[in-house]
Protein backbone atom coordinates (compact mmCIF):
# COMPACT_ATOMS: atom_id res chain seq x y z
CA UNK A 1 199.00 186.65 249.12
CA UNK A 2 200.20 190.20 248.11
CA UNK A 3 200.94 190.27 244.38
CA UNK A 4 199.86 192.90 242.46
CA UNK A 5 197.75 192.12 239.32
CA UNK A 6 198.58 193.26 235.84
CA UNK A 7 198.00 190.83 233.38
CA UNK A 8 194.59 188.86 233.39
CA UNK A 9 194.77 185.84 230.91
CA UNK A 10 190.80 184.37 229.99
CA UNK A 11 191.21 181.04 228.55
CA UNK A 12 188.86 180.03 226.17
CA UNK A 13 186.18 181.97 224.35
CA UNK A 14 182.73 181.18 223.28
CA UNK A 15 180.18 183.26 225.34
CA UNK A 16 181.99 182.91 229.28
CA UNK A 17 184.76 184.09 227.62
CA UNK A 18 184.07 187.18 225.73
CA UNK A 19 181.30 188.15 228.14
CA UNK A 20 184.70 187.91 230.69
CA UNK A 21 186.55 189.73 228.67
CA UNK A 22 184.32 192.42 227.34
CA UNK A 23 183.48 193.27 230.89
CA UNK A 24 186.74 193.59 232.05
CA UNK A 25 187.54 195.61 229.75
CA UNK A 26 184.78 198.08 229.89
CA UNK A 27 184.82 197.99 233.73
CA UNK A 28 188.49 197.75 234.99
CA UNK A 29 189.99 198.97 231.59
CA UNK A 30 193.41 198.16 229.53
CA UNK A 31 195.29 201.43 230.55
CA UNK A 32 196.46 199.23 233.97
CA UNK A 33 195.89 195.99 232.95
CA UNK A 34 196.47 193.81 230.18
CA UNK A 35 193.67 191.34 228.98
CA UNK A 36 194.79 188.72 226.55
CA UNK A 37 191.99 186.18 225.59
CA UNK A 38 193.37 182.58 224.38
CA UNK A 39 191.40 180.86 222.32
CA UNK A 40 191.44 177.87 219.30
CA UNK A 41 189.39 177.75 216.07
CA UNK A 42 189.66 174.09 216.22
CA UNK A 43 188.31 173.76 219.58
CA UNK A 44 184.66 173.97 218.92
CA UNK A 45 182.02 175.83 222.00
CA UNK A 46 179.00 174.32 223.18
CA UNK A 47 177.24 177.42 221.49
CA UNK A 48 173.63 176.68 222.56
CA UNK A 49 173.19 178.90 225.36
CA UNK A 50 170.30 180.95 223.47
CA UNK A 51 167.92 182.15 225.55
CA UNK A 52 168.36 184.33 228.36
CA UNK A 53 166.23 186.11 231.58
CA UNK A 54 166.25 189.59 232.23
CA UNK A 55 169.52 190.48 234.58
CA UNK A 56 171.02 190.19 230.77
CA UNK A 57 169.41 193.97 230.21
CA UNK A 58 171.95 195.01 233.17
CA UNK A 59 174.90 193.30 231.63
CA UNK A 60 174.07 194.89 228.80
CA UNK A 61 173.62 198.16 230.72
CA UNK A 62 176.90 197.65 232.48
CA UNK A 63 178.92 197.33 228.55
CA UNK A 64 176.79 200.56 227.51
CA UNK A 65 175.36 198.57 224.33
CA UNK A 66 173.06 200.41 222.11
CA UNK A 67 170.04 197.92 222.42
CA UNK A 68 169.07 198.28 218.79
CA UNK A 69 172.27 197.43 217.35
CA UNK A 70 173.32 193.77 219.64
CA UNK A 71 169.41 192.70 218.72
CA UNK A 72 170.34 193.37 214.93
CA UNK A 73 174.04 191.81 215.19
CA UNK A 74 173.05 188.72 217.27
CA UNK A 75 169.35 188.01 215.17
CA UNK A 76 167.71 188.28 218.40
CA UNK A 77 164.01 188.00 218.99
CA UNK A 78 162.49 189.32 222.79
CA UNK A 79 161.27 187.24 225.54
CA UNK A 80 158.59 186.92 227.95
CA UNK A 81 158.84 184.47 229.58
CA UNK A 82 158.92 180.27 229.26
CA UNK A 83 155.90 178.22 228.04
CA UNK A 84 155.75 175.13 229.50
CA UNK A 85 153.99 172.05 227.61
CA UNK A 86 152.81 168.38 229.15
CA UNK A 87 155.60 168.89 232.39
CA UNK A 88 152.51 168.76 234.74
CA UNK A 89 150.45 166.53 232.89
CA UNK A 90 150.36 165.65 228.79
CA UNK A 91 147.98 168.19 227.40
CA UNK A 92 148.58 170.89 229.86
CA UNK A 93 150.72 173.72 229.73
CA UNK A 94 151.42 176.99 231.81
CA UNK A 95 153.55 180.14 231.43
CA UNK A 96 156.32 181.35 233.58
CA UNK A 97 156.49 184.60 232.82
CA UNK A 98 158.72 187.91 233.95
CA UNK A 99 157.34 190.16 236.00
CA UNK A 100 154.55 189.93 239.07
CA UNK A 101 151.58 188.65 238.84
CA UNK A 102 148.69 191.35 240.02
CA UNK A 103 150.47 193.89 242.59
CA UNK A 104 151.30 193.40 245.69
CA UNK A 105 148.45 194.66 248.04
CA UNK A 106 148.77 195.16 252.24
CA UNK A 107 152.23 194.60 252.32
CA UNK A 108 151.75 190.60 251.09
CA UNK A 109 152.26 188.91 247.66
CA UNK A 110 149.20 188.96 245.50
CA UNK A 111 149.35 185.18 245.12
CA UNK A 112 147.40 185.00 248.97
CA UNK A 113 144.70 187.68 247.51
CA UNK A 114 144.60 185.47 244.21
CA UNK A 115 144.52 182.38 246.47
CA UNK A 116 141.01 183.97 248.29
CA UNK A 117 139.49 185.18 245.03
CA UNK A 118 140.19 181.91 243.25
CA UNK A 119 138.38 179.90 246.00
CA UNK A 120 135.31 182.18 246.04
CA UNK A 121 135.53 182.80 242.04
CA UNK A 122 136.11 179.54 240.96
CA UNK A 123 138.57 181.17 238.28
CA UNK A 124 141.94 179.33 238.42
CA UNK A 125 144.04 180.88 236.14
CA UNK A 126 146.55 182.97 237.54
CA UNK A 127 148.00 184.19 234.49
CA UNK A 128 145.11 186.57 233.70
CA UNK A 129 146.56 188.50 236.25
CA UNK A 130 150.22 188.60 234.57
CA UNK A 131 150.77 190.85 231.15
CA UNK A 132 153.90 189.16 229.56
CA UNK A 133 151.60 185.92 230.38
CA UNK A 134 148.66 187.26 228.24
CA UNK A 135 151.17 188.98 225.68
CA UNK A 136 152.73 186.28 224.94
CA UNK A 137 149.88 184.42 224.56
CA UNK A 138 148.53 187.09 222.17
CA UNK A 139 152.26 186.73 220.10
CA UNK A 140 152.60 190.69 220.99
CA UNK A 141 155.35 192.33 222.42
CA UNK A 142 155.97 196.46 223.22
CA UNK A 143 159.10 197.54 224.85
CA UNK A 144 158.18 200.97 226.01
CA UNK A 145 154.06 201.77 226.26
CA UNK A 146 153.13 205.02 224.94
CA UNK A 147 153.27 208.02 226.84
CA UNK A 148 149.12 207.75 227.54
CA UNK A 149 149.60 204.20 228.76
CA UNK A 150 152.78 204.81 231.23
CA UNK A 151 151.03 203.98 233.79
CA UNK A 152 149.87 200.84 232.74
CA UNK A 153 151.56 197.39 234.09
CA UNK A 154 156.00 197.24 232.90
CA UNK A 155 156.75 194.59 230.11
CA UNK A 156 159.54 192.39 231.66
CA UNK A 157 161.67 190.81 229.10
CA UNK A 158 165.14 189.07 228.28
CA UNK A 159 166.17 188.08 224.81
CA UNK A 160 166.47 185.45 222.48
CA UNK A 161 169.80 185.44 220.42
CA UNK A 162 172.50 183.00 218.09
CA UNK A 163 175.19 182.06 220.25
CA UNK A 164 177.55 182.22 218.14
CA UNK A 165 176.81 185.38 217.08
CA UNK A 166 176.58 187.47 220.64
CA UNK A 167 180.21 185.94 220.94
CA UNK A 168 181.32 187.31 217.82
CA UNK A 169 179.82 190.63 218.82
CA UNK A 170 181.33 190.61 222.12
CA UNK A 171 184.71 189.89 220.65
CA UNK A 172 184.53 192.67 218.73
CA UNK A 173 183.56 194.99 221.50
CA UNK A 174 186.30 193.59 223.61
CA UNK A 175 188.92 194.02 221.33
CA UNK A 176 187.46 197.07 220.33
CA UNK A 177 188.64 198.29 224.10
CA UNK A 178 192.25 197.25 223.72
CA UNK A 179 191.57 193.28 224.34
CA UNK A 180 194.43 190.72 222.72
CA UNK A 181 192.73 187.92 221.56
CA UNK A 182 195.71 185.01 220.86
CA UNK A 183 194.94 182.13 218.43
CA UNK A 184 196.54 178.63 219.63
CA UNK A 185 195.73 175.34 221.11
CA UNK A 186 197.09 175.41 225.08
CA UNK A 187 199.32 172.41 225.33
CA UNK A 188 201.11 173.07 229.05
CA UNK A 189 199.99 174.66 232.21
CA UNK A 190 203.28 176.05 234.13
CA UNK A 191 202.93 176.63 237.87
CA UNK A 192 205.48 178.78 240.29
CA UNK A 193 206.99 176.48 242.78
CA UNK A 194 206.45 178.23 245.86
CA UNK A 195 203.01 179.29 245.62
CA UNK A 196 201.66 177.10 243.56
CA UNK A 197 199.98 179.74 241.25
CA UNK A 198 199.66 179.05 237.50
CA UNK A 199 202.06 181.29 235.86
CA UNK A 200 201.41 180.64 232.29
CA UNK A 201 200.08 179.17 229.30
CA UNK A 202 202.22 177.14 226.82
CA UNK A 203 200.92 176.84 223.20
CA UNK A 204 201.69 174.31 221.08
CA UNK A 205 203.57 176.21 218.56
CA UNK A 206 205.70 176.69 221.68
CA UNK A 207 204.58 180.38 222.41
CA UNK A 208 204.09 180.88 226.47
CA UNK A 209 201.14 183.16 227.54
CA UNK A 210 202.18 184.72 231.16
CA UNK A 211 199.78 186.26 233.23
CA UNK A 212 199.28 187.29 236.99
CA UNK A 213 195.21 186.12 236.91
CA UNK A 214 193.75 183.65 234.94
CA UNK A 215 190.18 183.42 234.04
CA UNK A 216 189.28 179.41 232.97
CA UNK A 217 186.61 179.79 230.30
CA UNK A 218 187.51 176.69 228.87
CA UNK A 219 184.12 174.83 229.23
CA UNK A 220 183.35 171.16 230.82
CA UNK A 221 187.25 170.06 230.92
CA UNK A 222 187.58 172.97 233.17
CA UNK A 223 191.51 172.93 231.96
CA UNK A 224 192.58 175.07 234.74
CA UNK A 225 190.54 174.90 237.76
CA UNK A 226 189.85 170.85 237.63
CA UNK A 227 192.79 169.12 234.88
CA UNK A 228 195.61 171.49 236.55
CA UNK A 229 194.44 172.15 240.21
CA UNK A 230 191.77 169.33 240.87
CA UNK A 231 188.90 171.72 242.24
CA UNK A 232 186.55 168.67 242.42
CA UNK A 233 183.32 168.06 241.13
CA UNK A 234 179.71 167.93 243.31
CA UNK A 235 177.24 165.35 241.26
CA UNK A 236 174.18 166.67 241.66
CA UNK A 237 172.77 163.64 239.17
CA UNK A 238 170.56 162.15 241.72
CA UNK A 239 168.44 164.57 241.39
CA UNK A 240 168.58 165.90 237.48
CA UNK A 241 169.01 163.00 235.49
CA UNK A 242 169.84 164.24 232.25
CA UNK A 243 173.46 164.24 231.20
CA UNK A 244 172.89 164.54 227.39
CA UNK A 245 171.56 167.65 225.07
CA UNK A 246 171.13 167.46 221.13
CA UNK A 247 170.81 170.41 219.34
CA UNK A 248 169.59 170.88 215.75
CA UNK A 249 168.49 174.29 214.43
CA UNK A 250 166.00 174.07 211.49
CA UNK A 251 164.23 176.53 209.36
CA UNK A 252 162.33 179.78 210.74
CA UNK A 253 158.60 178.64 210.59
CA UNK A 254 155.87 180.51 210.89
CA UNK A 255 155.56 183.92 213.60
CA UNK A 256 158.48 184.70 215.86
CA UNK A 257 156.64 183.74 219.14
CA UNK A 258 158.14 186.27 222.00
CA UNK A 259 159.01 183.33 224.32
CA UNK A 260 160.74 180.29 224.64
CA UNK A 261 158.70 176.77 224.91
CA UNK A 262 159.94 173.77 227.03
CA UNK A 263 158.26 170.68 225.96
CA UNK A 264 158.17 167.36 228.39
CA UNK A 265 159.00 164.17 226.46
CA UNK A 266 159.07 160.81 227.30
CA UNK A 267 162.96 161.24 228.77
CA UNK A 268 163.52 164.66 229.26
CA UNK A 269 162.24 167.82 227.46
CA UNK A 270 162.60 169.47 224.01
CA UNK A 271 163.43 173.61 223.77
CA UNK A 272 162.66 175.78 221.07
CA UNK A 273 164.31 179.22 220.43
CA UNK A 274 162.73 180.83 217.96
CA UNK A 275 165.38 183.07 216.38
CA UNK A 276 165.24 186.24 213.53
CA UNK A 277 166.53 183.58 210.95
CA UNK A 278 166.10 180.11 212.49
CA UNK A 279 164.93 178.29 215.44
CA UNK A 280 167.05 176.60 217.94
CA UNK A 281 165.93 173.25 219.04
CA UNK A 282 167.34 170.69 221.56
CA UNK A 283 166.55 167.48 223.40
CA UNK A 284 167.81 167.34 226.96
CA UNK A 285 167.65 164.13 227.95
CA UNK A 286 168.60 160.69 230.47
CA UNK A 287 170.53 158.54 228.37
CA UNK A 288 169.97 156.21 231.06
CA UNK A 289 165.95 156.40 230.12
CA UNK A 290 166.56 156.56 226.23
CA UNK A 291 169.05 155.92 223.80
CA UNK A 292 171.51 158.59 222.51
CA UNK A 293 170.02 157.42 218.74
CA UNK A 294 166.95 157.30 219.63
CA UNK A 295 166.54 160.46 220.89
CA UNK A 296 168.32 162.57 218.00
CA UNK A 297 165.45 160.77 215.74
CA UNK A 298 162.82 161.94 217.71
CA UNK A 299 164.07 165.61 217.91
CA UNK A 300 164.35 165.44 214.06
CA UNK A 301 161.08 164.22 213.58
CA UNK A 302 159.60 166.95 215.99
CA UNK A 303 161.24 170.08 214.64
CA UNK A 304 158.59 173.16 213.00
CA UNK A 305 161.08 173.00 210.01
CA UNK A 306 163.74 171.34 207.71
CA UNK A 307 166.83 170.62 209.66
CA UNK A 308 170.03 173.18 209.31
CA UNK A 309 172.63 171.30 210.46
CA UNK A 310 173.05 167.30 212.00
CA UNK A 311 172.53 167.38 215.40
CA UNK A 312 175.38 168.05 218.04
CA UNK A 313 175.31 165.95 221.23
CA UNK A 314 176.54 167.25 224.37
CA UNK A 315 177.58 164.87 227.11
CA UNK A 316 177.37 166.61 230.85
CA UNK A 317 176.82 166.15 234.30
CA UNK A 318 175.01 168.15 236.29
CA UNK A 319 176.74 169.68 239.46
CA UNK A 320 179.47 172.56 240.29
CA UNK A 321 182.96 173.06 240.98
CA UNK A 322 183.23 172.28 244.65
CA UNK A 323 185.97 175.84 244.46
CA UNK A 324 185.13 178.42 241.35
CA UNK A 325 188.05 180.16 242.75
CA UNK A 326 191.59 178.52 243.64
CA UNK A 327 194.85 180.72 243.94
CA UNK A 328 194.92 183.13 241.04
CA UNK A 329 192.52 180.72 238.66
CA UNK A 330 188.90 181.61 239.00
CA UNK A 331 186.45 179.61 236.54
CA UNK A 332 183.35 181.01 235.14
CA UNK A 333 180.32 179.23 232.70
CA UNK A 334 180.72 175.63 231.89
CA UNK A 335 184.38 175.33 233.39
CA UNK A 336 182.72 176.36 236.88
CA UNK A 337 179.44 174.27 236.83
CA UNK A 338 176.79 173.28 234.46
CA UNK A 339 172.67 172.40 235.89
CA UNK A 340 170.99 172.11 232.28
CA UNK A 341 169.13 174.29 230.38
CA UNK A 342 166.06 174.72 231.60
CA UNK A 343 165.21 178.31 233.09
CA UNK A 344 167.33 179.54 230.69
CA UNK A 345 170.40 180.34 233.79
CA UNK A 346 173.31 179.17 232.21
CA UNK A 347 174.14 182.92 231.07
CA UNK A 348 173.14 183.93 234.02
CA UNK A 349 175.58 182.01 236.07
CA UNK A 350 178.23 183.55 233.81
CA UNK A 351 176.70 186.97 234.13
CA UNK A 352 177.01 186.29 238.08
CA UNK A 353 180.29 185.07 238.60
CA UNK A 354 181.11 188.06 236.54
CA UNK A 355 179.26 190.47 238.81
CA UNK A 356 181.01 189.02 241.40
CA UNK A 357 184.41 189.36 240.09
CA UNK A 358 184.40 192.94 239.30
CA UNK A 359 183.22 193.51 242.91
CA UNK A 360 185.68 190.88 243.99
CA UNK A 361 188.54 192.55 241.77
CA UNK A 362 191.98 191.03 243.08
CA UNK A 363 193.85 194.51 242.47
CA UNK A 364 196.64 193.71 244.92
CA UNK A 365 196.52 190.01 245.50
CA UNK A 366 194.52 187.23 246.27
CA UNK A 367 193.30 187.54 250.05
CA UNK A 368 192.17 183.90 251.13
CA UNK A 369 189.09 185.60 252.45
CA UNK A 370 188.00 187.19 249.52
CA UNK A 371 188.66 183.86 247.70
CA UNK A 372 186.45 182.12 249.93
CA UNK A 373 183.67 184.79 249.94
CA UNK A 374 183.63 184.35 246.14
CA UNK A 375 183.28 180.62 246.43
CA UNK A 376 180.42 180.55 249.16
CA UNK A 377 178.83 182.90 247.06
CA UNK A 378 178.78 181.14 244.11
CA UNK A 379 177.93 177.94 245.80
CA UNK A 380 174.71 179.65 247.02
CA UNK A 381 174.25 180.72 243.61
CA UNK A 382 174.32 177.05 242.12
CA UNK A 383 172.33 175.51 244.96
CA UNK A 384 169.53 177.95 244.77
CA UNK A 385 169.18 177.53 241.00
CA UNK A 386 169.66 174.04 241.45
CA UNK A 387 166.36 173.54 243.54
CA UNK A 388 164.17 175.76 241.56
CA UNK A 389 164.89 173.37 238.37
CA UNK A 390 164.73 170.00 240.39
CA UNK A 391 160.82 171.84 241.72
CA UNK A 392 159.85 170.87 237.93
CA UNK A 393 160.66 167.69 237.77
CA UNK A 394 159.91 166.61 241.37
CA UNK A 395 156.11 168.41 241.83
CA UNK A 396 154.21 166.73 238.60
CA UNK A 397 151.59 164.24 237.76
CA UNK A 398 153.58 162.38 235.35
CA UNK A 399 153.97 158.74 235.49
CA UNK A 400 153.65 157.58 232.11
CA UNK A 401 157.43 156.41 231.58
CA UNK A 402 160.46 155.09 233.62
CA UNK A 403 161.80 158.64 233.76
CA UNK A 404 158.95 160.48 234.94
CA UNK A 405 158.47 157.80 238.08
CA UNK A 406 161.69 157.98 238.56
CA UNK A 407 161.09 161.79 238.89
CA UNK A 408 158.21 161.39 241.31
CA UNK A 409 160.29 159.06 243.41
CA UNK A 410 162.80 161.17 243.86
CA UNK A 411 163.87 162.64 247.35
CA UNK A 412 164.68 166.61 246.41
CA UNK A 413 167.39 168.32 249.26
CA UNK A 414 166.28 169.17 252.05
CA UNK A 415 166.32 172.76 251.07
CA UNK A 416 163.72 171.76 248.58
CA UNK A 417 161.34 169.99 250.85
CA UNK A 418 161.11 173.00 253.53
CA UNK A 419 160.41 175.62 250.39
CA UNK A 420 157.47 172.59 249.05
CA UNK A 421 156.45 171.83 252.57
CA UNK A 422 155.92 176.17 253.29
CA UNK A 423 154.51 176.48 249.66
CA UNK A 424 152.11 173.91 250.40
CA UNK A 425 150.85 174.85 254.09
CA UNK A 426 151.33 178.69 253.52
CA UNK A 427 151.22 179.60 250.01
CA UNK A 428 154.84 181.33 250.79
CA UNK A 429 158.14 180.37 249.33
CA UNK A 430 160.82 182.44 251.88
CA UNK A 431 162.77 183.49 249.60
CA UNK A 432 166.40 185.30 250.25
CA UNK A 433 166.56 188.53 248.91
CA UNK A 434 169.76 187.77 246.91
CA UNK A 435 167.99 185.10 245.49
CA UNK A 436 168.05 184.47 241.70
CA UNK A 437 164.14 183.45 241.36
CA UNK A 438 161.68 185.26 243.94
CA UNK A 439 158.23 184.37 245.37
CA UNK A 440 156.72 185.34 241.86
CA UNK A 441 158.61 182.34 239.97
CA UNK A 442 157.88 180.07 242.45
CA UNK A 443 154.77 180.59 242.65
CA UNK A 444 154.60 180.36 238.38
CA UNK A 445 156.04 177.21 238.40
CA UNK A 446 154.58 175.27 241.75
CA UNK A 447 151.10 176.75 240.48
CA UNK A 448 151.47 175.78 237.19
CA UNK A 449 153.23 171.52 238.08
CA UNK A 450 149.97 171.90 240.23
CA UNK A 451 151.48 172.26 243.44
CA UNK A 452 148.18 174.88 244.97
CA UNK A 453 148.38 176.24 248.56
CA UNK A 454 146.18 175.04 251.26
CA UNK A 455 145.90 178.37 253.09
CA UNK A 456 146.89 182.08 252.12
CA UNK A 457 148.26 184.93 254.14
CA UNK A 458 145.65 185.93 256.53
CA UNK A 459 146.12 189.53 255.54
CA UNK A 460 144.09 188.65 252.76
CA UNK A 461 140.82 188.10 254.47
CA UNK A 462 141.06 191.43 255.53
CA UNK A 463 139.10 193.15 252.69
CA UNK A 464 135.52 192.15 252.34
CA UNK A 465 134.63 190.22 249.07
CA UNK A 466 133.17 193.26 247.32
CA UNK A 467 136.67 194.81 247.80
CA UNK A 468 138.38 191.83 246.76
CA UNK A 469 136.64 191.75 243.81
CA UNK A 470 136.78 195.37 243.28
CA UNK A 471 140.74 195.26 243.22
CA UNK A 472 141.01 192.63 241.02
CA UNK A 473 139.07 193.96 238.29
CA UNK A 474 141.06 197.01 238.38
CA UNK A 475 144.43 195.38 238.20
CA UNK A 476 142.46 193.06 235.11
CA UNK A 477 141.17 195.41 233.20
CA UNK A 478 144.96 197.31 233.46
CA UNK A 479 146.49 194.17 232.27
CA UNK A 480 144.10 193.90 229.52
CA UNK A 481 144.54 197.38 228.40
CA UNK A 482 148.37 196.94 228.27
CA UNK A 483 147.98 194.17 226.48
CA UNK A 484 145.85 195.54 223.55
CA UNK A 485 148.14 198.12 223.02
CA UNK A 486 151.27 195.97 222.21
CA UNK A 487 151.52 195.18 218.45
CA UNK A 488 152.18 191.64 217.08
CA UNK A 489 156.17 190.53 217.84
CA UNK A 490 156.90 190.25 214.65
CA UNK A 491 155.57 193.83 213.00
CA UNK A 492 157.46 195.11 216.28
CA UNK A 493 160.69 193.93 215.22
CA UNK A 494 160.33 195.02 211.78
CA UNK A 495 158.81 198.47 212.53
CA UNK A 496 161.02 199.25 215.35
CA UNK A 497 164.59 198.60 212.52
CA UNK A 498 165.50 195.39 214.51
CA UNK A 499 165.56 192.52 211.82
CA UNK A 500 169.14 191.50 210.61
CA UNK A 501 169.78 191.00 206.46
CA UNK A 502 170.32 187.47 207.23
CA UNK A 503 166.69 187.52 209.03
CA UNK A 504 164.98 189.29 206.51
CA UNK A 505 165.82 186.57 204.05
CA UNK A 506 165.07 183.99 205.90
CA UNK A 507 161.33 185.70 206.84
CA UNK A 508 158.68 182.84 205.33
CA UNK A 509 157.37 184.11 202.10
């Protein structure tokens, strides 16, 4: 449909929406197009969305953010990567960090040379081959190595941030770059009558909000996409159970560890965020394996520090939008889909559907294929993510309560089973190469459940031993000297001007 595009209404604000909006307006601008941002102060965002993976550095790239400063104004720590505690067994725990592991070597992943040397070895862990794995071990973290160690392995890393707070900064960005953020409650959604396209917004004050293109930000309800133009909804429950998060932030205790730790409990998991001034915590959880009660006592009782606030429950079901985009709505964060958050992908997702709208960019209209490019796109997107977070709950050793059989007795989609069944014969994962997570995370997180190849790449027999070992002492003893020349994360922060006022008071004495 041929309609040119002028006025681009986002609905709803929290992080989708001012990461929406803040991109638009950087990218496409407010000289041709208005951007008007709708939003309520008694309409409250899910606001736990924390921790991030490192496509966030190109986001930030893409707004031109001084680094320094949205660290500072969002209390943000860095991140390496995910520790993972008791998912494969209780008592054991492995890293999935960013970056390779080792280097790739005769045109194969290192993983097959790792697989050899392990077997002839005897040495099993793979993460003395990775440096944000040892790093973060080590509590150290270095953005940029010296010049006399440039050559030395890259530090991968994402961040760690308040919520609330990167919104906040975003909104003032946005509106910053000529964005019109409207306060009011949307009580009416008017569409045209011949095409069926929403045409505007009525408030409740009785204020009407046209636009040409509307972004739905607006979170689970999905108040456009779903409540006005019934997108439909694909369950995706039979495979992750839990439809309930509690959050509770408590006091900052102890160092600021450079990574984020995922905990397996009895019905679910447990996340904590460490934070410049506090620590996010949060059960996900089946209430269908433990009661909603229950399980808000047990996070309480398990937190590093006093509790900050009472803990906020958030009811969800795990799936997608069957369409993202319809007409001139498109829907983007919790309004499009929501998985969980493990992996850390809900931002992400956002960042992704942004990427793709900018590309995407509906100048003149809404062509029908571009629409439906979008929403295969996305699709693939979801699905993809999708399997790599069922992988942790499907390839354990866990069978010490209802939910963890029911885990194990699970049938995954078929997409999973091929990438288990290849992982397990070949060592190799297949991956796309638009995929989100490559053969390096898969390999961190099959590895690690305890999920190890029966063969390798027969490239790698193609060194003799000597060699073999030869390489990989090089590539440790690299690793190692990284590594030792990364200060402690939390002298880092404060020597490099990153800590906050509010985190400096709230530094342990």
């Amino acid at each position: 449909m041929t309609q040119a595009v002028r006025n681009i209404v986002v609905v709803g604000g929290g992080t989708a929406g001012w990461m929406t909006a803040a991109a638009l307006s950087q990218v496409v601008g407010t000289k041709r197009y208005s951007i008007t941002l709708v939003e309520s102060e008694q309409i409250g965002t899910v606001g736990v969305g924390e921790a991030t993976i490192p496509m966030i550095l190109l986001f930030n790239k893409v707004l031109g953010l001084d680094e320094d400063v949205f660290i500072r104004e969002t209390n943000a720590t860095f991140k390496l990567g995910i520790e993972f505690v008791d998912w494969r067994r209780r008592g054991h725990s492995y890293f999935h960090p960013f970056g390779l592991y080792g280097a790739d070597m005769d045109g194969v992943g290192f993983q097959h040379f790792w697989l050899r040397w392990a077997r002839e070895s005897g040495q099993t862990d793979h993460s003395l081959f990775n440096a944000e794995s040892l790093a973060a071990k080590a509590g150290r973290f270095l953005r940029a190595p010296p010049q006399s160690l440039a050559t030395l392995p890259k530090i991968n890393y994402a961040f760690q941030f308040d919520a609330a707070l990167y919104a906040a900064f975003l909104r003032r960005y946005a509106e910053a770059r000529g964005v019109v953020r409207v306060e009011g409650k949307i009580s009416g959604v008017e569409r045209d009558g011949e095409s069926g396209h929403v045409s505007r917004l009525v408030l409740d004050d009785g204020r009407a909000i046209e636009g040409d293109f509307f972004v739905d930000c607006s979170g689970f309800r999905g108040l456009l996409i779903e409540e006005t133009l019934g997108a439909g909804y694909d369950d995706w429950s039979q495979w992750l159970p839990c439809n309930r998060a509690a959050a509770m932030p408590c006091v900052r205790a102890g160092e600021l560890t450079p990574y984020t730790r995922a905990t397996a409990r009895e019905a679910g998991w447990q996340w904590r965020i460490p934070l410049q001034h506090r620590t996010g915590n949060g059960y996900v959880f089946s209430d269908a394996f433990i009661a909603e009660d229950e399980a808000v006592r047990l996070l309480g009782e398990r937190l590093d520090g006093a509790a900050l606030a009472d803990a906020k429950v958030l009811k969800f079901t795990a799936g997608r939008r069957r369409k993202s985009w319809i007409g001139n709505v498109l829907a983007i964060g919790l309004s499009s889909g929501f998985l969980e958050p493990l992996e850390s992908t809900s931002i992400h997702l956002v960042q992704a559907a942004i990427a793709k709208l900018l590309a995407l960019f509906p100048k003149t209209g809404f062509d029908p294929w571009v629409v439906d490019k979008f929403n295969r796109e996305m699709s693939l997107e979801y699905e993809q993510v999708r399997d790599f977070i069922i992988a942790h709950y499907k390839v354990t050793e866990r069978d010490d309560t209802e939910f963890w059989r029911w885990c194990q007795a699970m049938v995954p989609p078929d997409s999973l089973t091929q990438r288990l069944e290849v992982f397990r014969s070949r060592g190799e994962v297949l991956v796309g190469q638009q995929e989100l997570f490559k053969e390096t995370n898969w390999f961190a997180i099959l590895a690690g459940q305890g999920l190890i190849p029966e063969d390798y790449h027969a490239v790698a027999d193609t060194i003799s031993s000597d060699e073999l070992r030869r390489r990989v002492g090089m590539i440790r003893s690299a690793i190692n000297e990284r590594v030792a020349g990364m200060p402690p994360h939390d002298l880092y922060l404060d020597k490099a001007g990153l800590l906050g006022a509010a985190a400096r008071a709230a530094v342990p004495a």
